[in-house]
Protein backbone atom coordinates (compact mmCIF):
# COMPACT_ATOMS: atom_id res chain seq x y z
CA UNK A 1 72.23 -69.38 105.50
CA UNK A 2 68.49 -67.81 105.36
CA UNK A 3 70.06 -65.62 102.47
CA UNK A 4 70.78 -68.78 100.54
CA UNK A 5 67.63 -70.83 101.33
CA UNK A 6 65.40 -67.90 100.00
CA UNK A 7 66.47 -68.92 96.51
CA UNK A 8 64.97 -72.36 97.20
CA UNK A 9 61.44 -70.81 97.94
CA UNK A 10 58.46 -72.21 95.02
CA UNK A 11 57.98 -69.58 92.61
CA UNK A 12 61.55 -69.13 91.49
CA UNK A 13 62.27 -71.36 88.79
CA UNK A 14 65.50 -72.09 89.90
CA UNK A 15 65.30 -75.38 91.68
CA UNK A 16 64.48 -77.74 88.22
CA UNK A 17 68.11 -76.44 87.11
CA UNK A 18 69.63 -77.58 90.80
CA UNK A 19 68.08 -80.65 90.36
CA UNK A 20 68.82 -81.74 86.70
CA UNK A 21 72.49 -80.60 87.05
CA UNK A 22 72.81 -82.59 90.56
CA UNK A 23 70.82 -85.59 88.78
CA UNK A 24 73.90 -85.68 85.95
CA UNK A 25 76.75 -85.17 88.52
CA UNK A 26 75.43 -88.42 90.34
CA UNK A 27 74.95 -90.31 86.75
CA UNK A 28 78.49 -89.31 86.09
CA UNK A 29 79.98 -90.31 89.27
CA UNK A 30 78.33 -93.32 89.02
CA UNK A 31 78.82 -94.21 85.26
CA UNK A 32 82.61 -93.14 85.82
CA UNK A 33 82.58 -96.14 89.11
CA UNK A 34 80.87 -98.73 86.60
CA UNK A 35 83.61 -98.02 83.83
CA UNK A 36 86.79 -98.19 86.19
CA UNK A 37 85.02 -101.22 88.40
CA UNK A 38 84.50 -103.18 84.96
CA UNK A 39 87.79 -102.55 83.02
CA UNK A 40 89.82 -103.68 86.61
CA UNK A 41 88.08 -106.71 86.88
CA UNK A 42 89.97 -110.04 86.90
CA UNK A 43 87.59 -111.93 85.46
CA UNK A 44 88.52 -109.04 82.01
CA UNK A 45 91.98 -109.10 82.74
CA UNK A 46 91.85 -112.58 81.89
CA UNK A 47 89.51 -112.35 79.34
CA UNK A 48 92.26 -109.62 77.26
CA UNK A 49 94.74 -111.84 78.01
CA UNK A 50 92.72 -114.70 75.93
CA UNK A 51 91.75 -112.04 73.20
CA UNK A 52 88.12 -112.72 74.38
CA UNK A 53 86.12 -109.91 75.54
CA UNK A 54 83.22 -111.20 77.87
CA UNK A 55 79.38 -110.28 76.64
CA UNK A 56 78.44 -108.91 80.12
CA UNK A 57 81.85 -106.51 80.75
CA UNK A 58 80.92 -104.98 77.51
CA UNK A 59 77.49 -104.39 78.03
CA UNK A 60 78.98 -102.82 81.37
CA UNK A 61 81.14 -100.72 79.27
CA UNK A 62 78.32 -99.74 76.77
CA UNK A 63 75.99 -98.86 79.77
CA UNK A 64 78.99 -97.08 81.35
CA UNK A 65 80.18 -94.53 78.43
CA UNK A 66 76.26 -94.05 77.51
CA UNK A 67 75.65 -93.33 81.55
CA UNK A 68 78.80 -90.87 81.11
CA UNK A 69 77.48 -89.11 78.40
CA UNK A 70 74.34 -88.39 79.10
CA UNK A 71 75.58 -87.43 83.01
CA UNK A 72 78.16 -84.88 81.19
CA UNK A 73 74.78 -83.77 79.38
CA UNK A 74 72.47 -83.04 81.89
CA UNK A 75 75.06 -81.54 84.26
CA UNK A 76 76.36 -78.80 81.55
CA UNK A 77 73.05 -78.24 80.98
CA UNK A 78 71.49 -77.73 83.86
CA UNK A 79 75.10 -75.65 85.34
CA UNK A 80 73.96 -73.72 82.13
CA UNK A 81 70.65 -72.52 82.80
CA UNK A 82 71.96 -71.80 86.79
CA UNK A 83 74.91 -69.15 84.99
CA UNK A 84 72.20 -68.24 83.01
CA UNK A 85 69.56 -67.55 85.70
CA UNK A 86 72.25 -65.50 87.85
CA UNK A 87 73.22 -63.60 84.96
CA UNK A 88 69.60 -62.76 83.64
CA UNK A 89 66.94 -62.41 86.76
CA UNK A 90 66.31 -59.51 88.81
CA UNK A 91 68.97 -58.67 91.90
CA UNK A 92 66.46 -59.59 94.86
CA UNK A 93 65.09 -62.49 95.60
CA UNK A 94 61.69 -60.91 95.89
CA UNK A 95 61.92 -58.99 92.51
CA UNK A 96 62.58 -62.64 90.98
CA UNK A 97 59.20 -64.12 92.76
CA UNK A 98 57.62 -61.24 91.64
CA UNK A 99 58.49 -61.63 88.48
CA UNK A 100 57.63 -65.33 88.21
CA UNK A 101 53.99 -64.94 90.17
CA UNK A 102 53.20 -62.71 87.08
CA UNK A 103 54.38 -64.97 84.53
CA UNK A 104 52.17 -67.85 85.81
CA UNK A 105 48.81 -65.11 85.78
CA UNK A 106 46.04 -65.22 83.19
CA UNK A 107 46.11 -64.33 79.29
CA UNK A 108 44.14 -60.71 78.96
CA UNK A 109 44.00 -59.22 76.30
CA UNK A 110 42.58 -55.42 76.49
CA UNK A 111 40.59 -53.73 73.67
CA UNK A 112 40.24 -49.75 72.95
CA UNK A 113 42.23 -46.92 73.19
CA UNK A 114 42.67 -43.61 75.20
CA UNK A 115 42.94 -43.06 79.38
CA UNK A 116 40.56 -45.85 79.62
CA UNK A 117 42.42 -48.30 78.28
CA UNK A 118 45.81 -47.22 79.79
CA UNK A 119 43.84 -47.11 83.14
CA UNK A 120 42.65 -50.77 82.76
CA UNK A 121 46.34 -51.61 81.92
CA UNK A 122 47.68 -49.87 84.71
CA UNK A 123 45.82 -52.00 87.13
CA UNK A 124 46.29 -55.47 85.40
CA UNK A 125 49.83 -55.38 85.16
CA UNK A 126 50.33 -55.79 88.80
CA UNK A 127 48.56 -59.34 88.85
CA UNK A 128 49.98 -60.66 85.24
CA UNK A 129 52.43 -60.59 82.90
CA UNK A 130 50.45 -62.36 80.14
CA UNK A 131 49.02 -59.03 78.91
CA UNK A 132 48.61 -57.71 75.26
CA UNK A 133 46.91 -54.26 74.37
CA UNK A 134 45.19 -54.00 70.86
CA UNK A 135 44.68 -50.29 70.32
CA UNK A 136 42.89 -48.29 67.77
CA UNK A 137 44.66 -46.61 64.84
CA UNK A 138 41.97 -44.63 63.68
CA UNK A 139 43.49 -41.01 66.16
CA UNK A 140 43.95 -38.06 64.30
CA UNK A 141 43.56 -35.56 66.49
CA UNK A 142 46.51 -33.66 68.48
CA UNK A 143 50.29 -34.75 68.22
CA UNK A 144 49.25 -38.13 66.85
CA UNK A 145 47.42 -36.23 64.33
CA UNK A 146 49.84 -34.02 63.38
CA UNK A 147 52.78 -36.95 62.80
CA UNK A 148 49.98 -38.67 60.56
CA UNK A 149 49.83 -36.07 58.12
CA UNK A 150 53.19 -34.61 58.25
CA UNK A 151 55.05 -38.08 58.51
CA UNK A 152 52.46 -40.43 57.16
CA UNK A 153 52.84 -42.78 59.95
CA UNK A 154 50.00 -44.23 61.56
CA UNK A 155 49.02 -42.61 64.86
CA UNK A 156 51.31 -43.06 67.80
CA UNK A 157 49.50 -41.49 71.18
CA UNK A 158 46.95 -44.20 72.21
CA UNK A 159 50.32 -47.13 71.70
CA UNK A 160 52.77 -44.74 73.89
CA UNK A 161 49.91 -44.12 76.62
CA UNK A 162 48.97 -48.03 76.59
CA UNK A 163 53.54 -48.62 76.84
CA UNK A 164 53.93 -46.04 79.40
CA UNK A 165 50.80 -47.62 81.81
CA UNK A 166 52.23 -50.72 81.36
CA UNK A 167 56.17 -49.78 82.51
CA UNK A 168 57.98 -49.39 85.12
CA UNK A 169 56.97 -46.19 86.81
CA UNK A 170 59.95 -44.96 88.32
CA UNK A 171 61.92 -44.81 85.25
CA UNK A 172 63.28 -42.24 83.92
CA UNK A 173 62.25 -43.39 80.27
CA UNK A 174 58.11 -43.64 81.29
CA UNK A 175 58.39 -39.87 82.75
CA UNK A 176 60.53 -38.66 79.36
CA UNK A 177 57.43 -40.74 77.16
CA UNK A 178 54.78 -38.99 79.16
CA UNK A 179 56.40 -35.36 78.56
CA UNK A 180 54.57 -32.54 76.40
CA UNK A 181 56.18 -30.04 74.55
CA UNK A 182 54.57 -26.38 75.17
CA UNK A 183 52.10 -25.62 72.71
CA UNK A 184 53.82 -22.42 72.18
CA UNK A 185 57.34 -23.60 71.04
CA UNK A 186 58.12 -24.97 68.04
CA UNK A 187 57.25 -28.53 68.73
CA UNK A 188 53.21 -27.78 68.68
CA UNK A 189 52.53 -29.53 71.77
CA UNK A 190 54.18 -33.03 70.46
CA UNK A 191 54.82 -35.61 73.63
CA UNK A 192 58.34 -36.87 73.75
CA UNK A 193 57.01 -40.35 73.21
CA UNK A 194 55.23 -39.78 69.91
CA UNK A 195 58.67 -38.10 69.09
CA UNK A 196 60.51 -41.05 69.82
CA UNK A 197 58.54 -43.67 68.31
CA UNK A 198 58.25 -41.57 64.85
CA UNK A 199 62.13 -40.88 64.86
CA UNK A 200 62.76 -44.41 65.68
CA UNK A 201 60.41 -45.47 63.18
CA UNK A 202 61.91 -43.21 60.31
CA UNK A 203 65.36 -44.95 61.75
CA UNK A 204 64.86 -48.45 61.17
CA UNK A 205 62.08 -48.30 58.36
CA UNK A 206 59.13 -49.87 60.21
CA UNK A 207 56.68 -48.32 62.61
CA UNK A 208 55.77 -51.83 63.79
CA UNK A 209 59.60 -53.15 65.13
CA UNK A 210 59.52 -49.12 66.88
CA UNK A 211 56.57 -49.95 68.70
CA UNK A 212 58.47 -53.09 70.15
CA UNK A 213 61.92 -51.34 70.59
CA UNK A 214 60.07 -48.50 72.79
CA UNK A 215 58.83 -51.80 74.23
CA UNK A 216 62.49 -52.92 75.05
CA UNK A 217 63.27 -49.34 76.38
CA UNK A 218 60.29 -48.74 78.77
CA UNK A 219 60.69 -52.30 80.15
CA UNK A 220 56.95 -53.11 78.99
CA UNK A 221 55.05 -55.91 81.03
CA UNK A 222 53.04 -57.62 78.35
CA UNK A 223 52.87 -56.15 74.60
CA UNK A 224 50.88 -53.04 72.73
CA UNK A 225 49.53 -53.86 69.31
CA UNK A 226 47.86 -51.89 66.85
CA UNK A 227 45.33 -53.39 65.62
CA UNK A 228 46.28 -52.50 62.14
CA UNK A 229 48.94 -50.75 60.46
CA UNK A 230 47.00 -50.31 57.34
CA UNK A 231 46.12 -46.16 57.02
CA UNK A 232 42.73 -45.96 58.33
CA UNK A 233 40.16 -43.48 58.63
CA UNK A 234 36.88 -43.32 60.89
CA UNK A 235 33.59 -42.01 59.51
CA UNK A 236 30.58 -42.04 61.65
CA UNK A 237 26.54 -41.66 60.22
CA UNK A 238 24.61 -39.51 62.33
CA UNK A 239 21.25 -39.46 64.30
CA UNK A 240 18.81 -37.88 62.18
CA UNK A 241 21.13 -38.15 58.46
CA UNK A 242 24.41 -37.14 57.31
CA UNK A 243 27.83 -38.36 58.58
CA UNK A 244 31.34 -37.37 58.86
CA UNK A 245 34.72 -38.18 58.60
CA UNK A 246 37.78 -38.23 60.87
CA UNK A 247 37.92 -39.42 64.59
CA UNK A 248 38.24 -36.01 66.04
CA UNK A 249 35.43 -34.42 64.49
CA UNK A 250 32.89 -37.20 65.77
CA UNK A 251 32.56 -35.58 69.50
CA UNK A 252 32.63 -32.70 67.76
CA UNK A 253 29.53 -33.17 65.52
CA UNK A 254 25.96 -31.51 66.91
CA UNK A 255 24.75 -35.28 66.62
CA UNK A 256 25.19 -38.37 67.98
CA UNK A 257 26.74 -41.09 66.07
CA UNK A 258 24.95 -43.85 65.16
CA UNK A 259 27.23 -45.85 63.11
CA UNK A 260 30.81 -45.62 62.70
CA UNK A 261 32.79 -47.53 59.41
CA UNK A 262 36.48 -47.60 58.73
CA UNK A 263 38.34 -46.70 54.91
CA UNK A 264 39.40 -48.87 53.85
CA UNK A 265 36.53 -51.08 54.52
CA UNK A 266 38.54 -54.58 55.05
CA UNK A 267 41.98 -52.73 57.00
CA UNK A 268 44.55 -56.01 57.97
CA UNK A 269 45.04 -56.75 61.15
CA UNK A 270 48.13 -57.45 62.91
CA UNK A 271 48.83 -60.99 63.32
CA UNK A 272 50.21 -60.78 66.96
CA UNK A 273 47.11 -59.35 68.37
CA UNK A 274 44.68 -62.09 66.46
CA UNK A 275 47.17 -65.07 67.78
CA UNK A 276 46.58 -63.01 71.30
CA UNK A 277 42.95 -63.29 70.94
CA UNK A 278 42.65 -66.62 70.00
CA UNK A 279 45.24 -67.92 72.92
CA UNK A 280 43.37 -65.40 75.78
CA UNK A 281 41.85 -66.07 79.07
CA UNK A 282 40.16 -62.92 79.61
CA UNK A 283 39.19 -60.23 76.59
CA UNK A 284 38.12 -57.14 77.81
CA UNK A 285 36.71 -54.63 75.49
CA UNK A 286 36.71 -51.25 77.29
CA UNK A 287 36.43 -49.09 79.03
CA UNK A 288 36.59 -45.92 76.93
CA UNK A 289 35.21 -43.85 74.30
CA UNK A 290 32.68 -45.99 72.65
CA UNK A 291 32.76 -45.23 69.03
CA UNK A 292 35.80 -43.75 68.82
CA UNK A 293 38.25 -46.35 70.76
CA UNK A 294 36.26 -49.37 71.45
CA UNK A 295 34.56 -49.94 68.53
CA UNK A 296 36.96 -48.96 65.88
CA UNK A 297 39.15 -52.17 66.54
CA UNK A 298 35.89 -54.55 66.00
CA UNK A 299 35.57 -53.09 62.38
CA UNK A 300 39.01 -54.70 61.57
CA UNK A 301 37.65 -57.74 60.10
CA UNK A 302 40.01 -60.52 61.40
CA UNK A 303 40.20 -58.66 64.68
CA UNK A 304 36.09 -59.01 65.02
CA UNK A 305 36.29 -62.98 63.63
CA UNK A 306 38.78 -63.54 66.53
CA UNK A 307 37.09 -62.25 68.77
CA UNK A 308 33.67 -64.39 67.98
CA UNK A 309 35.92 -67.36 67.66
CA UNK A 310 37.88 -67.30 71.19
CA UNK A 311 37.35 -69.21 73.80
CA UNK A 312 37.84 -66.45 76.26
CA UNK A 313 35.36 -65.11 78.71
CA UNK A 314 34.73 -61.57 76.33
CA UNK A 315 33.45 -58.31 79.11
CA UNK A 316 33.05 -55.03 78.02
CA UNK A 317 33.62 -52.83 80.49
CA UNK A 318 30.64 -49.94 80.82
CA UNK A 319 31.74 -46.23 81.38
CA UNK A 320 30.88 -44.99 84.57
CA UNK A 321 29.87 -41.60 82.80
CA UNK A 322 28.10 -40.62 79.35
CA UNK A 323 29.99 -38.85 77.18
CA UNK A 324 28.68 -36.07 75.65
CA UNK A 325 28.35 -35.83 71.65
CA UNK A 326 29.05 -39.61 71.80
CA UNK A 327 26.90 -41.33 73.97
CA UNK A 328 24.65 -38.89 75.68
CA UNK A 329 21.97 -40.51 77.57
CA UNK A 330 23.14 -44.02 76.81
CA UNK A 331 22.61 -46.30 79.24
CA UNK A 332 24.45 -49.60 79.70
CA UNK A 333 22.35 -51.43 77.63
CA UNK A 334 22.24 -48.61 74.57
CA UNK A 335 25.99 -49.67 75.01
CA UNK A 336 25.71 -52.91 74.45
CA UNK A 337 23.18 -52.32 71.51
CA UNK A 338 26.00 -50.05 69.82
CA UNK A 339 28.09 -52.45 69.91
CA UNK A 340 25.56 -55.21 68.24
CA UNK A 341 25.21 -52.88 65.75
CA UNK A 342 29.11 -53.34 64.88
CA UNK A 343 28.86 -57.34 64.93
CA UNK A 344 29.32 -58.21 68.48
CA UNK A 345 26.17 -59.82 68.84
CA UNK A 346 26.82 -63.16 70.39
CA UNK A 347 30.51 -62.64 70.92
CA UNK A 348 30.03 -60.19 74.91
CA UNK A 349 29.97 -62.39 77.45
CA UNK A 350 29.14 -60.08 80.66
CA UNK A 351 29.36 -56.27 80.81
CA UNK A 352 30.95 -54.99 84.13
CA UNK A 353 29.11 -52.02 85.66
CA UNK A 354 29.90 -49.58 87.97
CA UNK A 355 28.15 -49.34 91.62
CA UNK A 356 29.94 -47.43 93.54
CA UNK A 357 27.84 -43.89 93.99
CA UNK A 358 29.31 -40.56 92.56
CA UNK A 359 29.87 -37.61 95.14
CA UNK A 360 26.68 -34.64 94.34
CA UNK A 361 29.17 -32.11 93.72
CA UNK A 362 30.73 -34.71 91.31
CA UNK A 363 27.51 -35.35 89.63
CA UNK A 364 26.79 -30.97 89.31
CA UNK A 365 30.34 -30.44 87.84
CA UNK A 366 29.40 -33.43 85.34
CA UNK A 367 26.36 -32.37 84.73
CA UNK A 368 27.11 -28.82 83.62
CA UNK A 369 28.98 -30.78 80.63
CA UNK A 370 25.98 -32.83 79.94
CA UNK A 371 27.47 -36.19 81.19
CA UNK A 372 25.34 -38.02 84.07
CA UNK A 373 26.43 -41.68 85.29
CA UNK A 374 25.45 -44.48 82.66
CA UNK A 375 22.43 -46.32 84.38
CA UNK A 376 22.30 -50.12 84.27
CA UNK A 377 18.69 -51.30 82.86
CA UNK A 378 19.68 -54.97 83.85
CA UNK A 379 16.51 -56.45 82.71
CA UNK A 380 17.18 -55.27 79.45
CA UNK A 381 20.71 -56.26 79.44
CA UNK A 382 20.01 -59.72 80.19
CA UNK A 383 17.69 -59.34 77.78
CA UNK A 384 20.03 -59.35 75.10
CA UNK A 385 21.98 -62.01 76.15
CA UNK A 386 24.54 -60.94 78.91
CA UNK A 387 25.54 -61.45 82.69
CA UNK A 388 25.61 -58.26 84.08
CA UNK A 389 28.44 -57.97 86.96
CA UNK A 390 28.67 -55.25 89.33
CA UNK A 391 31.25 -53.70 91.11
CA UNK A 392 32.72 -50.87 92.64
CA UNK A 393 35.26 -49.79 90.41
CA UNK A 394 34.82 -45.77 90.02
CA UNK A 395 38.02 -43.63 91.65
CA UNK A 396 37.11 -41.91 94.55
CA UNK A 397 38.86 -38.34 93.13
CA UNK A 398 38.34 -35.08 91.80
CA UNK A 399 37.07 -36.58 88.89
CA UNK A 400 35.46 -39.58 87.56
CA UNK A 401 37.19 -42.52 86.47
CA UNK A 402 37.40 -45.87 86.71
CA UNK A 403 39.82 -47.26 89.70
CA UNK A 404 42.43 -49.19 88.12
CA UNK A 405 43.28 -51.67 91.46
CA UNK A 406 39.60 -52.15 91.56
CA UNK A 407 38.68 -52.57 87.88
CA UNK A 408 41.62 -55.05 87.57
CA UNK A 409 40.72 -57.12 90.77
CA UNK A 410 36.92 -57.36 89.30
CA UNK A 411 37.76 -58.33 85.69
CA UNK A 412 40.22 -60.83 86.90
CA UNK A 413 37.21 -62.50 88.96
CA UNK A 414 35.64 -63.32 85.61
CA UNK A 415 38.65 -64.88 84.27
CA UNK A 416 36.71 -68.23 82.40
């Protein structure tokens, strides 16, 4: 009995179908007692007998087949979704209000690229379902490099890393996506996810409908978009004069960048992840490499305009550590200024820093790399027009990273 009463717990979704098919078994009943009670009345009997049907017994009628109808209706409809619902849902009962608490969670939709984003994801997908990734396309560096040049597809590691964070963990599929070849063999080092979604791509003809099969496969909570598919390229102007060209050799550079543009100029963006923008709770640009993941999705075009237009709270998450040849000695508010640069000014709502203090040995084994923890100048943040929100949302590891349960549970405090 207990076994069967946990299906009537709120959360489930299940009860609306009991009701609307028990709702049409009592209008059939009692359009099926109207019909016999009126067609065995005397007072009809006589009235056949004189040719004569009476006004009021054929109302009854009416009212009766209508009452039938619509009772047959609702009751194979509702009986419907309840074959459907035992058919479709999770085994256990918990699973199933699991699955419906996430449903009913905020729209976020997360911004960048790389471990930061994945991180964020990782943490978000245990409080919502309503979750959509826009990642950069703009990698050209490793096994996502090498499938870009040899294939000509656009770059596939930042969209399986952003799938993979948001799967199921245990399966067997997320461990075969997150698997690297040996550098040594003949597959150069290639993950078994990029491999996937290229082959898969090269079978049905689009790299978009791979991204959502691999979606299908991994059992994805929430979507991954690119935000283009149009073959871009990042080029960044440097402190002092000059510039570059290609994602990779940015960090690479002697100089920091001070301005990064994409070729083509005006790339498309992907409808989905402009729709997700527009519809969002909670946009989160961040965290992650600042001109190299975050900002190379603002300088799609329709992908910045959505962003200025939504009515979402917009954060940008502030990396706990510089990183060096890309933002050394940037604090949170050089940050913030970067992106301003790009055409966010107006469109960040808060920026979420960390304050949760970074072990001394930490900090030395950091340091020897030129990376130090990015120091909030609040004033000067507010200054330019944002709340500043702090939390404690650095891992406590053997490195340093942002906590995903903690950066989750602190972004979705903001949610407008």
């Amino acid at each position: 009995m207990r076994g069967s009463l946990e299906w009537l717990v709120p959360g489930l979704g299940l009860k609306r179908w009991l009701a609307l098919a028990s709702v049409g078994g009592v209008l059939l009943l009692a359009a099926l007692l109207v019909g016999v009670g009126t067609l065995w009345a005397p007072l009809l009997l006589r009235g056949l007998g004189m040719g004569v049907l009476e006004g009021r017994h054929a109302v009854a009628l009416l009212l009766a087949v209508d009452g039938f109808v619509a009772g047959l209706a609702l009751l194979l409809y509702g009986g419907r979704r309840l074959w459907l619902f035992q058919r479709t849902t999770p085994e256990t009962v918990s699973e199933l209000r699991a699955v419906s608490r996430l449903a009913r969670g905020p729209r976020v939709v997360a911004v960048g690229g790389g471990n930061g984003l994945a991180a964020l994801l990782r943490g978000l997908k245990a409080h919502t379902s309503n979750l959509t990734a826009v990642v950069t396309m703009a990698d050209d560096g490793g096994s996502s490099g090498l499938l870009r040049r040899d294939m000509g597809l656009p770059p596939p590691g930042d969209l399986r890393n952003c799938l993979v964070a948001l799967a199921d963990d245990e399966s067997m599929m997320s461990r075969l996506f997150r698997y690297r070849f040996p550098v040594d063999g003949g597959l150069q080092g290639h993950s078994f996810g990029n491999l996937f979604m290229a082959a898969l791509s090269e079978v049905t003809g689009d790299f978009e409908r791979a991204v959502h099969e691999s979606t299908r496969v991994l059992k994805v909570r929430g979507r991954v978009l690119p935000s283009t598919l149009d073959d871009v390229v990042l080029h960044a102007q440097l402190e002092g004069g000059g510039h570059v060209s290609g994602e990779s050799t940015i960090t690479a550079s002697a100089r920091l960048p001070r301005r990064v543009w994409l070729t083509p100029e005006a790339p498309r963006g992907v409808p989905q992840a402009i729709a997700a923008i527009a519809a969002a709770d909670l946009v989160v640009l961040g965290p992650g490499s600042l001109y190299t993941s975050v900002i190379p999705n603002v300088l799609v075009p329709e992908v910045r305009a959505a962003l200025a237009a939504t009515r979402a709270r917009v954060v940008y998450v502030c990396n706990v550590m510089t990183e060096p040849g890309e933002t050394d000695d940037y604090t949170a508010a050089d940050h913030l200024a970067a992106l301003y640069r790009h055409g966010l000014e107006g469109v960040v709502d808060a920026v979420l820093v960390n304050e949760a203090p970074v072990s001394d040995d930490l900090l030395a084994a950091y340091g020897r790399s030129g990376a130090r923890p990015v120091r909030a100048d609040v004033a000067r943040l507010e200054g330019l027009g944002v709340k500043v929100e702090h939390a404690a949302v650095a891992a406590e590891s053997d490195v340093v990273r942002h906590d995903p349960g903690r950066l989750s549970r602190a972004l979705l405090r903001l949610v407008r």
